[in-house]
Protein backbone atom coordinates (compact mmCIF):
# COMPACT_ATOMS: atom_id res chain seq x y z
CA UNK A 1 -7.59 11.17 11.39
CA UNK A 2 -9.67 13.21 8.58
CA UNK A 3 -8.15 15.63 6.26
CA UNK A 4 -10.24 17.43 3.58
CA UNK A 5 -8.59 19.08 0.24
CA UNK A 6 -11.59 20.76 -1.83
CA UNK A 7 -13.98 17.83 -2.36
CA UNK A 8 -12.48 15.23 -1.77
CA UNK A 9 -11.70 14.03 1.63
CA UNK A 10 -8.64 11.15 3.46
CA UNK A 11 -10.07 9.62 6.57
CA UNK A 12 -8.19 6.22 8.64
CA UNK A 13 -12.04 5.55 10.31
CA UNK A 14 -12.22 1.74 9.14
CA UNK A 15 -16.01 1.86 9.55
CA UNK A 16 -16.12 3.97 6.00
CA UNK A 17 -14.29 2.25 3.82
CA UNK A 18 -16.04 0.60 1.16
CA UNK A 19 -14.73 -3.28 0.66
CA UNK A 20 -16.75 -3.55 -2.32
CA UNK A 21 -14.91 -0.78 -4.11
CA UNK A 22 -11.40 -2.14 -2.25
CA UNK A 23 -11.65 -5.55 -3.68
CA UNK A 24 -12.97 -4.75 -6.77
CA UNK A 25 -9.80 -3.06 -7.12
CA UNK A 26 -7.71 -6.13 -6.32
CA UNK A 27 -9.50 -8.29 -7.97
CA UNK A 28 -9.32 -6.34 -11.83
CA UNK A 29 -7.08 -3.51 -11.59
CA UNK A 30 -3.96 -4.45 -9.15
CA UNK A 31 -1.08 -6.74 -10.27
CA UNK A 32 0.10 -7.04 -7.12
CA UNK A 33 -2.99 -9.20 -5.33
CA UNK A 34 -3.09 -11.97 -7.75
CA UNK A 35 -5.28 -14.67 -5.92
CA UNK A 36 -6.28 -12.68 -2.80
CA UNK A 37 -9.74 -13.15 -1.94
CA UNK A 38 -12.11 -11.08 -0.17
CA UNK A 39 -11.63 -12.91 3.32
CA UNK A 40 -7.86 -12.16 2.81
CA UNK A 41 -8.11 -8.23 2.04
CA UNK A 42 -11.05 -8.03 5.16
CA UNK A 43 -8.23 -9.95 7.25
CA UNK A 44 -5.16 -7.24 5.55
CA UNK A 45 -7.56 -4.01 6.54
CA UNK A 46 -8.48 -5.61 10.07
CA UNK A 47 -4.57 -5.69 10.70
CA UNK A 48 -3.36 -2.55 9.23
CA UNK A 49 -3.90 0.89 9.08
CA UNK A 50 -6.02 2.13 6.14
CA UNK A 51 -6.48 4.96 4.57
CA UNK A 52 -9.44 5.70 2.47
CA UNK A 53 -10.16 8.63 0.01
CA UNK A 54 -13.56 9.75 -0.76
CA UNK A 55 -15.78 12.02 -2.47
CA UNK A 56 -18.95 12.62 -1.39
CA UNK A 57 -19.96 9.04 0.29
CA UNK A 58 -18.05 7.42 -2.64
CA UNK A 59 -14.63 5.84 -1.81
CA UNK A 60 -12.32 6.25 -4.59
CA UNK A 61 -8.94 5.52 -3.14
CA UNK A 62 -7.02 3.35 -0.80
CA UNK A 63 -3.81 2.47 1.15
CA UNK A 64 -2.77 0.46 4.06
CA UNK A 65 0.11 0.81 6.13
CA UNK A 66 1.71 -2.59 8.08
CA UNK A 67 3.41 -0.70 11.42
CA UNK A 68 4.00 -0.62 15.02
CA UNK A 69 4.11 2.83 14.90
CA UNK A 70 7.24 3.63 16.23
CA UNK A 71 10.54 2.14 14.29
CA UNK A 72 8.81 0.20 11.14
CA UNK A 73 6.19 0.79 8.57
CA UNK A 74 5.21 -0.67 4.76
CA UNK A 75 3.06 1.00 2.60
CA UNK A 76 1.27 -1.18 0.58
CA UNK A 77 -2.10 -1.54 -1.86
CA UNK A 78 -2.11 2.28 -2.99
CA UNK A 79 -4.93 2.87 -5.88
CA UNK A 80 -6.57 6.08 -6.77
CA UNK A 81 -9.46 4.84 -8.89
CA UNK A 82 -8.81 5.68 -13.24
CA UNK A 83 -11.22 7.83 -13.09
CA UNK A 84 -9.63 9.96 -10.73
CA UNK A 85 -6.37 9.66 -11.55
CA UNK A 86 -4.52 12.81 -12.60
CA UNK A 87 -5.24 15.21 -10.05
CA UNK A 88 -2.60 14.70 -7.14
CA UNK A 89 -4.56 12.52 -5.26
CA UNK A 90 -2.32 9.87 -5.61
CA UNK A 91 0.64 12.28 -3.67
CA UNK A 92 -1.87 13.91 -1.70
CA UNK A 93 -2.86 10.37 0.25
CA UNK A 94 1.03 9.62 0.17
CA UNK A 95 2.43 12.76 1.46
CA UNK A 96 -0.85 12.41 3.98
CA UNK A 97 0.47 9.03 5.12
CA UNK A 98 4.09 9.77 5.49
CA UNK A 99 3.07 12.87 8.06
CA UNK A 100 1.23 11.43 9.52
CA UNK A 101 3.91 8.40 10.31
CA UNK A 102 6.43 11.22 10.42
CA UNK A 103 3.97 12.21 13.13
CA UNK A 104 3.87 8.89 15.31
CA UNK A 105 7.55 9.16 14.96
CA UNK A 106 7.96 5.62 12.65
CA UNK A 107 11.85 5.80 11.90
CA UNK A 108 11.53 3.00 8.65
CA UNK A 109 8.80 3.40 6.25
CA UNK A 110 8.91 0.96 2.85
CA UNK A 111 7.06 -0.27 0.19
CA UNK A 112 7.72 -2.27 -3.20
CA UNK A 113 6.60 -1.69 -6.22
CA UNK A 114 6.87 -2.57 -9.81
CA UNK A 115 6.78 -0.09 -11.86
CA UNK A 116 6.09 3.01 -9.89
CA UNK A 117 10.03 3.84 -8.67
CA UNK A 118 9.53 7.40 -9.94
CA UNK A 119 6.94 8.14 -9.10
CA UNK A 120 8.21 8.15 -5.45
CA UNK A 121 10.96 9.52 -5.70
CA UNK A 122 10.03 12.72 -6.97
CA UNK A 123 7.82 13.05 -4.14
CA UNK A 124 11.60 13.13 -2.74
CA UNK A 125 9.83 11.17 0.25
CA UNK A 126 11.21 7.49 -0.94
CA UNK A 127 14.48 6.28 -2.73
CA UNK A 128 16.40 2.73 -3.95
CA UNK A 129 16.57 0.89 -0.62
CA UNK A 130 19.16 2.32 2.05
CA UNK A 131 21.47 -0.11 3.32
CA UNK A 132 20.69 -2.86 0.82
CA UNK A 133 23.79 -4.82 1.85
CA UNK A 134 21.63 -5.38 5.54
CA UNK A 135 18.15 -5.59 4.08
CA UNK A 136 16.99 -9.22 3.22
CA UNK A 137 13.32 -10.74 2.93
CA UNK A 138 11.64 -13.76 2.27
CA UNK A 139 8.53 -14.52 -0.17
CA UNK A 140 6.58 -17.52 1.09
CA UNK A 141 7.77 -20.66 -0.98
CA UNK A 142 4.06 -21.50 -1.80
CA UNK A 143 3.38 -17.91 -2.81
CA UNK A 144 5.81 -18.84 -5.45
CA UNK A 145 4.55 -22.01 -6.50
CA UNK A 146 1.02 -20.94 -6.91
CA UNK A 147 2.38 -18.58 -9.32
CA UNK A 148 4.04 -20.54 -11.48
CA UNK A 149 7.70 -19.40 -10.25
CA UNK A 150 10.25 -22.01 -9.23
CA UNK A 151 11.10 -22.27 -5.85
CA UNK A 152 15.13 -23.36 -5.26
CA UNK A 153 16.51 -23.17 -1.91
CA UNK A 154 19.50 -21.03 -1.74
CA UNK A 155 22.92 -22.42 -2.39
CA UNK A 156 21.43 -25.47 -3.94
CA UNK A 157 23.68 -25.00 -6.95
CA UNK A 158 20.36 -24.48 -9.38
């Protein structure tokens, strides 16, 4: 899938994205990939479905989507680069994603974030979890650990 807006251009063809600019990324700007190495983020494109954003032969944005592409999706590692910030790319490569999941017919899309709630939801595309009494997850107890949280297994009294 390619779709161009002016010069700048949002392609899913794995073979351009640019891991160099991708890590880079990770590794200074995201809070969210604290620890994950290059051979983890090759292993989390390899498995996912990415989306680059480019102008020219210059990648300058990212996201990956985790799916089956028909009942479940999460949108995760979303970065327009600082410099480009402030011109819509940022919804452009979301509302790109989300038709083209609409698209496949993908009845669940999610993602988590921090700090970026509202920014979602005035896309009007995203809002506070649905059915949070059903929805439960698990973080991986060494995750935790590594990162200096405690780790206390539920109904432990702690």
């Amino acid at each position: 899938m390619e779709t161009k807006k002016g010069d700048f251009v949002i392609s899913t063809d794995k073979g351009k994205l640019q891991l160099d600019v991708i890590q880079g990324y990770m590794e200074n700007e995201a809070y969210w990939t604290t620890g994950r190495t290059r051979a983890m983020t090759e292993k989390t494109i390899e498995y996912s479905l990415c989306f680059g954003v480019y102008m020219g032969d210059q990648q300058i944005g990212f996201a990956r989507v985790v799916t089956d592409y028909t009942i479940f999706a999460y949108l995760c590692d979303v970065f327009i680069l600082r410099a480009y910030q402030g011109k819509g790319l940022g919804k452009w490569l979301t509302e790109t994603i989300l038709a083209f999941l609409d698209e496949e017919g993908v009845r669940w899309t999610m993602l988590a974030t921090r700090d970026a709630h509202e920014l979602y939801e005035v896309y009007g595309d995203f809002q506070k979890l649905y059915l949070p009494e059903k929805w439960m997850g698990r973080v991986n107890p060494r995750l935790l650990e590594s990162s200096g949280q405690p780790y206390t297994v539920p109904g432990d009294g702690m």
